[in-house]
Protein backbone atom coordinates (compact mmCIF):
# COMPACT_ATOMS: atom_id res chain seq x y z
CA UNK A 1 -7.76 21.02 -6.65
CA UNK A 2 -11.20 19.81 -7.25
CA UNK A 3 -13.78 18.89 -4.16
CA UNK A 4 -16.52 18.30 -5.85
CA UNK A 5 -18.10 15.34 -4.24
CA UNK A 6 -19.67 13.89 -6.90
CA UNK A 7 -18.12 11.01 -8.11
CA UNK A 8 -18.86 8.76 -11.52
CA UNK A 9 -16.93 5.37 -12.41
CA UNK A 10 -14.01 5.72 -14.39
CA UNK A 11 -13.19 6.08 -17.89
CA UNK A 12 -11.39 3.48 -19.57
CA UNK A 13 -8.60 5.81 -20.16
CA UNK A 14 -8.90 7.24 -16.48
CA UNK A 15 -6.28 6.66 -13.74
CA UNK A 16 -7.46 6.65 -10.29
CA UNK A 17 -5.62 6.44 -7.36
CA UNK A 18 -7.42 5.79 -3.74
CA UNK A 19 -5.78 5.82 -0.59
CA UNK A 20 -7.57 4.65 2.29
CA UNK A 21 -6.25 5.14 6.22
CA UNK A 22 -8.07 5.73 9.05
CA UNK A 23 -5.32 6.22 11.30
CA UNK A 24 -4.27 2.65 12.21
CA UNK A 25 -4.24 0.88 8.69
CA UNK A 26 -3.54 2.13 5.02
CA UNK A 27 -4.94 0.32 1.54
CA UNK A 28 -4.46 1.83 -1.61
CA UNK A 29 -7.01 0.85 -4.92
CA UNK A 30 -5.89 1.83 -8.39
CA UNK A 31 -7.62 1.97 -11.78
CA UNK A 32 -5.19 1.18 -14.37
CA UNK A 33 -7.65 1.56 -17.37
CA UNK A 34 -9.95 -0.58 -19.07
CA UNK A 35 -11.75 -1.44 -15.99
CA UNK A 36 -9.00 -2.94 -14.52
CA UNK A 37 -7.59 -2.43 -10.77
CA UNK A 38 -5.10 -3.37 -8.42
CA UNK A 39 -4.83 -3.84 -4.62
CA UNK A 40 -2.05 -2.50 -3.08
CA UNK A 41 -2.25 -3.47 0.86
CA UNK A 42 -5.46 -4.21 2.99
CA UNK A 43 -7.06 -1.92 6.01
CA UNK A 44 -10.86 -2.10 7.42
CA UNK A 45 -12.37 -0.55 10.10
CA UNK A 46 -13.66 -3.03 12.80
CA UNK A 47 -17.45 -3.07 11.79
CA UNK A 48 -17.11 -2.43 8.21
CA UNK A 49 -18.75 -5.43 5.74
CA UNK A 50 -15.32 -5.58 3.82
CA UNK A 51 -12.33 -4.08 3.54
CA UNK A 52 -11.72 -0.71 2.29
CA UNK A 53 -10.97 -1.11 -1.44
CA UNK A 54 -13.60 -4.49 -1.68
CA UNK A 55 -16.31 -2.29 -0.17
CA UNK A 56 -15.20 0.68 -2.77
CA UNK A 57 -15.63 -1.23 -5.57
CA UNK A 58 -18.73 -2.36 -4.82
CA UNK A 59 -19.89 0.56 -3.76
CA UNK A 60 -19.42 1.85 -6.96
CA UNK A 61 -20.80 -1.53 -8.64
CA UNK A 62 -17.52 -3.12 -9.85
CA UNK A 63 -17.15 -6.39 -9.04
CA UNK A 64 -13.76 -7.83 -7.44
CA UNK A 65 -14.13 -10.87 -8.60
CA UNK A 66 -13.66 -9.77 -12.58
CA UNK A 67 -11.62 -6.44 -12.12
CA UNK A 68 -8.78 -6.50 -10.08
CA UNK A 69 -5.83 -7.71 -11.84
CA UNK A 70 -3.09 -7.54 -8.81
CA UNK A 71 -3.31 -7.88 -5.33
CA UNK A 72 0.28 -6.64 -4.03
CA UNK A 73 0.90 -7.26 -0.36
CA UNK A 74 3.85 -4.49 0.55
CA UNK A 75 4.70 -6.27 4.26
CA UNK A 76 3.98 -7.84 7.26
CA UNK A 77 2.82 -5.09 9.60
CA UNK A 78 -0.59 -5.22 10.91
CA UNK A 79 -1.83 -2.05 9.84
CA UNK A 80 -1.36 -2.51 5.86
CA UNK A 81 -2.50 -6.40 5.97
CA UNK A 82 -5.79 -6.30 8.12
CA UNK A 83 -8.25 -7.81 5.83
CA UNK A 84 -5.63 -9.27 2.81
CA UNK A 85 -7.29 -12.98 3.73
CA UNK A 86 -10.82 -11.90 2.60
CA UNK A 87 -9.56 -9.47 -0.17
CA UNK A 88 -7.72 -12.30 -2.02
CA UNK A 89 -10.50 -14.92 -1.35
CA UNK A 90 -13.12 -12.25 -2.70
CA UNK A 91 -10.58 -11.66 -6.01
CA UNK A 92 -10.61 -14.62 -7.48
CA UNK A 93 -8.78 -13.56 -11.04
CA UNK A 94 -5.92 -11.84 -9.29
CA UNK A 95 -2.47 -13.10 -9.16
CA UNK A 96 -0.64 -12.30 -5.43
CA UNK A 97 2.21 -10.55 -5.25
CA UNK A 98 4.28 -10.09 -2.34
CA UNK A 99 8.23 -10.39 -1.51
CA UNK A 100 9.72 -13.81 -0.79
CA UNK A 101 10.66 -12.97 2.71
CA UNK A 102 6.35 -13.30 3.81
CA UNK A 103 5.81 -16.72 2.70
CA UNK A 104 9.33 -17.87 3.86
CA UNK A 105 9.29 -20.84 5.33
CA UNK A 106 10.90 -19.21 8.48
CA UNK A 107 8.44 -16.50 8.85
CA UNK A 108 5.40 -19.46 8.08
CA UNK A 109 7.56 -21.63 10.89
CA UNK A 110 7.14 -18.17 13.45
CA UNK A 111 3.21 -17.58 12.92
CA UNK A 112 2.61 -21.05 12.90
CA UNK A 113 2.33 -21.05 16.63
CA UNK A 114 1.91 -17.71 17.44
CA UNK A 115 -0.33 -16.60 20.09
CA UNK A 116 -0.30 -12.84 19.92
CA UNK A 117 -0.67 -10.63 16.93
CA UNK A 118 2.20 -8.67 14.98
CA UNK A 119 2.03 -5.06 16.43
CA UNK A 120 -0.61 -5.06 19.05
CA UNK A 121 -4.01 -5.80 17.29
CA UNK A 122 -5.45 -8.77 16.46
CA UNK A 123 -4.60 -9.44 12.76
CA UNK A 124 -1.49 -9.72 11.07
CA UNK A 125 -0.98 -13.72 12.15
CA UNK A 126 -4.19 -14.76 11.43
CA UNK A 127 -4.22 -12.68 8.06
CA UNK A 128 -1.07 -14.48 6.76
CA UNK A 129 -2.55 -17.78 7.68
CA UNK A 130 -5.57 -17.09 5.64
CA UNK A 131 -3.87 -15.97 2.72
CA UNK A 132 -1.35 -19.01 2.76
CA UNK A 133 -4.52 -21.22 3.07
CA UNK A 134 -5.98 -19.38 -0.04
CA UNK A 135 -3.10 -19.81 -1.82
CA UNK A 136 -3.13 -23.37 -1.17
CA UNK A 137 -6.72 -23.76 -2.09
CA UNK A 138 -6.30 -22.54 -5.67
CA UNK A 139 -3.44 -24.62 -6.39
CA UNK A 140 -4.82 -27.59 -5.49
CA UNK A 141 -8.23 -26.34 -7.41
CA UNK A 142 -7.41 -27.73 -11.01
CA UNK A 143 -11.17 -27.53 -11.96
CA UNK A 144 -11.21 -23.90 -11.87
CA UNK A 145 -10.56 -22.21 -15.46
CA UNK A 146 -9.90 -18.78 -14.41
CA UNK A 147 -6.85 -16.64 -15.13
CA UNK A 148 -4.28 -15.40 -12.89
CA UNK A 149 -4.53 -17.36 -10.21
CA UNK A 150 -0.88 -17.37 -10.11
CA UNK A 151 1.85 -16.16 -7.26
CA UNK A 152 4.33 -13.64 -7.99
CA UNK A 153 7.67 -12.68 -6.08
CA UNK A 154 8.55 -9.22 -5.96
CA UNK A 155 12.06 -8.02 -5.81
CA UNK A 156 14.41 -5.07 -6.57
CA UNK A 157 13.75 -4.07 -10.20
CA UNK A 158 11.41 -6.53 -10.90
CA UNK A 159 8.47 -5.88 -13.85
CA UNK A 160 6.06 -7.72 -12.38
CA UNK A 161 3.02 -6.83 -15.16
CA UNK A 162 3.20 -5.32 -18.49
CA UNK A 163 -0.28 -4.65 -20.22
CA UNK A 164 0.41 -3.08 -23.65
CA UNK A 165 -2.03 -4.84 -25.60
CA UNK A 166 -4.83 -1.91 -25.05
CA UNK A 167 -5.03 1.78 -24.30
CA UNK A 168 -3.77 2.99 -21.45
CA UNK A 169 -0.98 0.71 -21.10
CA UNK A 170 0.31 -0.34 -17.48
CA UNK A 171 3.55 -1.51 -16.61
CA UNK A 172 3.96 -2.12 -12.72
CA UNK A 173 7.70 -2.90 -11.26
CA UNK A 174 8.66 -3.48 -7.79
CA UNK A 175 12.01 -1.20 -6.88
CA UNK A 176 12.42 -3.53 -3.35
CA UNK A 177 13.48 -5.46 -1.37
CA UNK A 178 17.15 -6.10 -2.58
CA UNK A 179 18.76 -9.17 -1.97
CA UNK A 180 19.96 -8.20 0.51
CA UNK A 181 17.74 -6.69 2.55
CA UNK A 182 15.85 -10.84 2.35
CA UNK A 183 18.81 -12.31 3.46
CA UNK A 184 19.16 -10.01 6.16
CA UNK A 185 14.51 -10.59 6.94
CA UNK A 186 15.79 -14.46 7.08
CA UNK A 187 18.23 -14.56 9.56
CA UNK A 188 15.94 -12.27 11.71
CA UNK A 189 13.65 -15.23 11.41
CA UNK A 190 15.70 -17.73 12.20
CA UNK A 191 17.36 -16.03 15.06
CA UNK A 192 13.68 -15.59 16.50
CA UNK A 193 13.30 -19.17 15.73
CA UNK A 194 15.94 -20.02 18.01
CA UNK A 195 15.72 -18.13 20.60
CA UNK A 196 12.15 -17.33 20.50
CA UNK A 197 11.05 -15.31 23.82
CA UNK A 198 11.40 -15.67 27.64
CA UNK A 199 8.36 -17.15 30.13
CA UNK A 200 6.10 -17.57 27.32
CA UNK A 201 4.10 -20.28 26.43
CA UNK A 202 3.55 -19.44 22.55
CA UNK A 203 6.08 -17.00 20.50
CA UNK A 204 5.08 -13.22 20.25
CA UNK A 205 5.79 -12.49 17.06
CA UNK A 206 6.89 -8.91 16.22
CA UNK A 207 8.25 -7.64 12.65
CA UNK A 208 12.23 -6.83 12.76
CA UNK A 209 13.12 -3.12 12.78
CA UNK A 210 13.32 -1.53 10.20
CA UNK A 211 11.00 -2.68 7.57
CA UNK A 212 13.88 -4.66 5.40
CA UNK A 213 10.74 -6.33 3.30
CA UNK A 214 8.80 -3.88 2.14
CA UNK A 215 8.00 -3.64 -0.96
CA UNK A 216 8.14 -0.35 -3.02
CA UNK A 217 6.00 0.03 -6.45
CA UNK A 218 6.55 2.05 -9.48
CA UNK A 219 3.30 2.08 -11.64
CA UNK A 220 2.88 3.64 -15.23
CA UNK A 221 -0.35 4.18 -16.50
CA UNK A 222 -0.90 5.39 -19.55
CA UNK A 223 1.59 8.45 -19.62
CA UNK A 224 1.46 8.81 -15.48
CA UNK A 225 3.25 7.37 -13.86
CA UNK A 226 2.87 6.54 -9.62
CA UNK A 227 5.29 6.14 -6.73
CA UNK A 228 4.27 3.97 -3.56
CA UNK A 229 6.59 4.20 -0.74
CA UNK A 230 4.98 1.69 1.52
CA UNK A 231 6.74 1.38 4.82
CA UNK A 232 10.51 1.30 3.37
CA UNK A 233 12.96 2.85 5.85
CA UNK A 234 16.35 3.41 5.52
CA UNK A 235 19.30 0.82 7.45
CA UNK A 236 21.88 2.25 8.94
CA UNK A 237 25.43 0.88 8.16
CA UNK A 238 27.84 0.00 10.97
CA UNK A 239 28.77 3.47 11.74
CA UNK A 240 25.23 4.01 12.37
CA UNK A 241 25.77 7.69 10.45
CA UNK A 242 24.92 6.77 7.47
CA UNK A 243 22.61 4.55 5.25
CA UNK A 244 23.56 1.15 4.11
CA UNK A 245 24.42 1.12 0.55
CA UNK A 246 22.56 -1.92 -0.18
CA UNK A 247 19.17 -1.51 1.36
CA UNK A 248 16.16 0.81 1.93
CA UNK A 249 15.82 4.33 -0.23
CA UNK A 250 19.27 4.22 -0.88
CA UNK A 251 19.29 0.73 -2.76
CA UNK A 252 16.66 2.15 -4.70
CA UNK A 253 17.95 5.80 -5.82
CA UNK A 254 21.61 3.99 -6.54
CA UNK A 255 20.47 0.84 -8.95
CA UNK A 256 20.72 1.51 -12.63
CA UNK A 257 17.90 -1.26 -13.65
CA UNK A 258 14.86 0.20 -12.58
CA UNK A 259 12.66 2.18 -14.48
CA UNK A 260 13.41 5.61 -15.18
CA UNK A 261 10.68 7.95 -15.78
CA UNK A 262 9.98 10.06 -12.97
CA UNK A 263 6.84 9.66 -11.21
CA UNK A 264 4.13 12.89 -10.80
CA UNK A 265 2.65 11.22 -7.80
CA UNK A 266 4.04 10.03 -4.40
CA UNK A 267 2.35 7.36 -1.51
CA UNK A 268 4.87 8.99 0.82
CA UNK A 269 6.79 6.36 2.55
CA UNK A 270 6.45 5.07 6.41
CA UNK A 271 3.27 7.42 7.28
CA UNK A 272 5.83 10.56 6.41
CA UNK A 273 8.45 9.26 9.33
CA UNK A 274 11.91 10.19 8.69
CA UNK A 275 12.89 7.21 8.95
CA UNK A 276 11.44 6.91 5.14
CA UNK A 277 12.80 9.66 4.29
CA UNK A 278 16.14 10.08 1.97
CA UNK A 279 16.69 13.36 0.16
CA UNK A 280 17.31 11.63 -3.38
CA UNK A 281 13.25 9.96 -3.28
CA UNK A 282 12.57 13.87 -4.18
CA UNK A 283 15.25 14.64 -7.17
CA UNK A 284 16.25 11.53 -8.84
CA UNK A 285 12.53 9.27 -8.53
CA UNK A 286 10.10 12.12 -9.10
CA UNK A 287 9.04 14.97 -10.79
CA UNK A 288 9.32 18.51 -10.33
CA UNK A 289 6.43 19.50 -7.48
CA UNK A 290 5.25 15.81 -7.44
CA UNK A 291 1.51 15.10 -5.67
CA UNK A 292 2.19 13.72 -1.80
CA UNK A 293 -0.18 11.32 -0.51
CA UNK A 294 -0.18 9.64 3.00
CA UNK A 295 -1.71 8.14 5.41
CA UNK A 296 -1.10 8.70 9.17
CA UNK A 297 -0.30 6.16 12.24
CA UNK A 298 -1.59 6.31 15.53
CA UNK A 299 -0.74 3.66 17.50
CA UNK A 300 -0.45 4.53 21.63
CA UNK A 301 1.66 7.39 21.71
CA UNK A 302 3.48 7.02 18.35
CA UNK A 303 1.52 9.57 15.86
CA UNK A 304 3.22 10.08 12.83
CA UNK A 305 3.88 11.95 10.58
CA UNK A 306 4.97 14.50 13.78
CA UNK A 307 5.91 18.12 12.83
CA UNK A 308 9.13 17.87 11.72
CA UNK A 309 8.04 15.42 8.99
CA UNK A 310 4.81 17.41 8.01
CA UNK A 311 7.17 20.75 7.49
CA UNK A 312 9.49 18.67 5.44
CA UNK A 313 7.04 17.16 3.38
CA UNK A 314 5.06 20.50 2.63
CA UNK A 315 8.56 22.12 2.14
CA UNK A 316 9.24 19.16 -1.00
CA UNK A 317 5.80 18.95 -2.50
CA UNK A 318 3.36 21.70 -3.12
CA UNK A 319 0.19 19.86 -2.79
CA UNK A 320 0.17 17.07 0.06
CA UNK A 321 -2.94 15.65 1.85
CA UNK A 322 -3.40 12.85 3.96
CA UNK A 323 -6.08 10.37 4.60
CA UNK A 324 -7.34 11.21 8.48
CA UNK A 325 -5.68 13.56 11.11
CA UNK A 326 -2.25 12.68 13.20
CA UNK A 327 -4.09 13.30 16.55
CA UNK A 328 -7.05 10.77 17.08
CA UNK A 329 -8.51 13.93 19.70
CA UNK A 330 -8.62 16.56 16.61
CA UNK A 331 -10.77 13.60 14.27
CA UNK A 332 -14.09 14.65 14.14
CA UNK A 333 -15.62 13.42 10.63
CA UNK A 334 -18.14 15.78 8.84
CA UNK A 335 -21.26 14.85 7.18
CA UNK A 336 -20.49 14.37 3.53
CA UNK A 337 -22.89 13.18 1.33
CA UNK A 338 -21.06 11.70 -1.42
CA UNK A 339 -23.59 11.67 -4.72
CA UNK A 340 -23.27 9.38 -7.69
CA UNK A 341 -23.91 10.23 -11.57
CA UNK A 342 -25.14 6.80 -12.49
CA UNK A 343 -28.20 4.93 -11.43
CA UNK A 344 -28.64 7.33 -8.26
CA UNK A 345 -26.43 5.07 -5.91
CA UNK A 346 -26.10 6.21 -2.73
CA UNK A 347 -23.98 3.74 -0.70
CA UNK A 348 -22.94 3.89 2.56
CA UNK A 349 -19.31 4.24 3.58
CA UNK A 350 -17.38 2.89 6.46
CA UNK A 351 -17.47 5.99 8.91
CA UNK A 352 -14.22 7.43 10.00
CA UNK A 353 -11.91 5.29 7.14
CA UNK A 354 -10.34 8.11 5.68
CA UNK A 355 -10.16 8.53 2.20
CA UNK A 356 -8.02 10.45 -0.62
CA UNK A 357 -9.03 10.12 -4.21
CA UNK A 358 -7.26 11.93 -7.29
CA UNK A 359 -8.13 10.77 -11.08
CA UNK A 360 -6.72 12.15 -14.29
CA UNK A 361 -6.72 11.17 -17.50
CA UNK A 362 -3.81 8.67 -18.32
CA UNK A 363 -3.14 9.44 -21.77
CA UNK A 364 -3.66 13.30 -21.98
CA UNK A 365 -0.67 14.65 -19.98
CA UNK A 366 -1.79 18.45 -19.77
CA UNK A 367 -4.60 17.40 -17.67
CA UNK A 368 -4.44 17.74 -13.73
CA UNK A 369 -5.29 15.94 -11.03
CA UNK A 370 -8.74 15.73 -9.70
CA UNK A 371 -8.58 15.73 -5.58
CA UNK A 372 -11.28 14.84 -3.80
CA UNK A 373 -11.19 14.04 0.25
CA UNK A 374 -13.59 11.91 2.16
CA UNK A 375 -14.03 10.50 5.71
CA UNK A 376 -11.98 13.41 7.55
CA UNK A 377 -8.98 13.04 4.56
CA UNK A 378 -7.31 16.62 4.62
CA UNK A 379 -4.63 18.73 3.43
CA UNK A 380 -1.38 18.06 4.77
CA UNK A 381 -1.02 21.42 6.14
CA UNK A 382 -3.80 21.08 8.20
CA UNK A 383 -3.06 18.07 9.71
């Protein structure tokens, strides 16, 4: 592990992996090589000019506009979509990827006329309305000339990019949601369609439980290869013992399409909960003492990862760290000065975001990964 704070842009043949969480809200901003990037999610603090990958990369003098490739939006929940509105309308060359079941027309039909927000802050509704309107913008925009302004779908073993014209190469695949974890997302809708709630003027809209739409990413840069969990949790079946066969972690470990190199890195799934949890994420998806990255969730009195899941996840991985502390009492960020070895930038950062970075080299395999934490980011351990 490497803490060196000084930080320089990337290589072309670098990898770089950020994850951003401040403890309500997770982003994640990847270098795939050549200058390129993708978006995975969308988190800012309250006061901060951007959100937390945008202000990154211009912090570091990239601009969004030309680099990022991808913008992937894993689900609905507030906490991983705060910001997504401005993030697309500030990439204007990325395509939009996201599952089927978040611009259904039921879940458009359900936010349409909501009044409060999706878990308690003020957000998710009004971030899914902007990004719709985007959306709509740029297709009606035929003057425009610029590439990927397209709209992708992403689904169980789904290849949704494949650069192998340059060095590194990057091949990105979505591993969820089955089909039918949407059917099950659209009768949720509907059902809250009909019935829609008691002595209330305007629908409160809340995401069904468990996540059945999030979207899990395998990503292979170079010769690394990444695993990101987002918030994918495991459905019971009827006999509530055991994992349906067709859904969550277990849909995933059991298919025989999707990719199968195992990955050296791990976004740990659902803020470590073990509800994201399935034993066969560990032997059959990744490598042998993979890297464990996560963000936590502190929302009221639900702080997760608790114990349990921090001891299980230390016991599996040999290096874990994760973006700010589980207890908002314990945060208390230290002064970092965070240098730069070009053109003596010295940009400010958003206070209090919480911030993991790890780089290697994507086409020399016997190189390890650099770690450097930010913004109260930690070791797992002591968490």
């Amino acid at each position: 592990m490497n803490l060196d704070s000084t930080i320089s842009l990337p290589s072309s043949e670098d990898v770089e992996l950020h994850v951003f969480g401040p403890g309500y809200g997770e982003s994640l901003l990847i270098h795939t090589g050549q200058g390129r990037w993708l978006i995975v999610d969308s988190c800012r603090k309250a006061k901060a000019a951007a959100p937390a990958a945008i202000e990154w990369l211009e912090h570091i003098g990239v601009d969004p506009s030309q680099a990022v490739t991808h913008i992937i939006a894993t689900h609905w929940h507030d906490d991983h979509i705060r910001g997504l509105g401005e993030t697309l309308e500030r990439c204007t060359n990325a395509t939009f990827v996201c599952s089927n079941a978040l611009l259904s027309k039921e879940l458009l039909a359900l936010t349409e006329d909501a009044a409060q927000p999706l878990m308690g802050h003020a957000s998710g509704v009004d971030e899914i309305r902007r990004v719709v309107a985007e959306l709509r913008r740029r297709k009606k925009d035929q003057s425009r000339k610029l590439v990927g302004l397209g709209l992708e779908y992403a689904s169980a073993d789904k290849r949704l990019h494949l650069q192998d014209q340059v060095v590194p190469t990057c091949e990105v695949w979505s591993l969820s949601p089955s089909s039918a974890e949407f059917e099950l997302s659209l009768r949720e809708f509907a059902r809250m369609l009909r019935e829609g709630p008691r002595n209330a003027a305007k629908p409160v809209v809340r995401p069904p439980k468990p996540n059945d739409t999030a979207v899990v990413l395998w990503v292979k840069v170079g010769e690394r290869v990444l695993l990101l969990g987002a918030d994918l949790e495991e459905r019971r079946s009827n006999s509530a013992s055991t994992p349906a066969v067709d859904c969550g972690w277990t849909a995933i470990v059991s298919s025989n399409a999707k990719p199968n190199a195992p990955a050296e890195v791990f976004k740990v799934a659902h803020h470590g909960s073990q509800t994201g949890h399935n034993e066969e994420i560990w032997t059959r998806l990744l490598g042998s003492d993979p890297l464990a990255l996560l963000t936590p969730f502190r929302n009221g009195k639900c702080l997760l990862p608790n114990n349990h899941d921090k001891a299980r996840i230390l016991q599996l991985s040999g290096e874990a760290y994760i973006s700010s502390p589980v207890s908002a009492k314990r945060y208390k960020p230290k002064e970092r000065t965070v240098s730069w070895a070009y053109e003596g930038k010295q940009p400010t950062i958003s206070r209090g975001m919480g911030h993991i970075y790890a780089r290697t080299s994507a086409v020399d395999s016997t190189k390890n990964w650099e770690i450097q934490l930010f913004e109260g980011a930690l070791p797992l351990a002591n968490a």
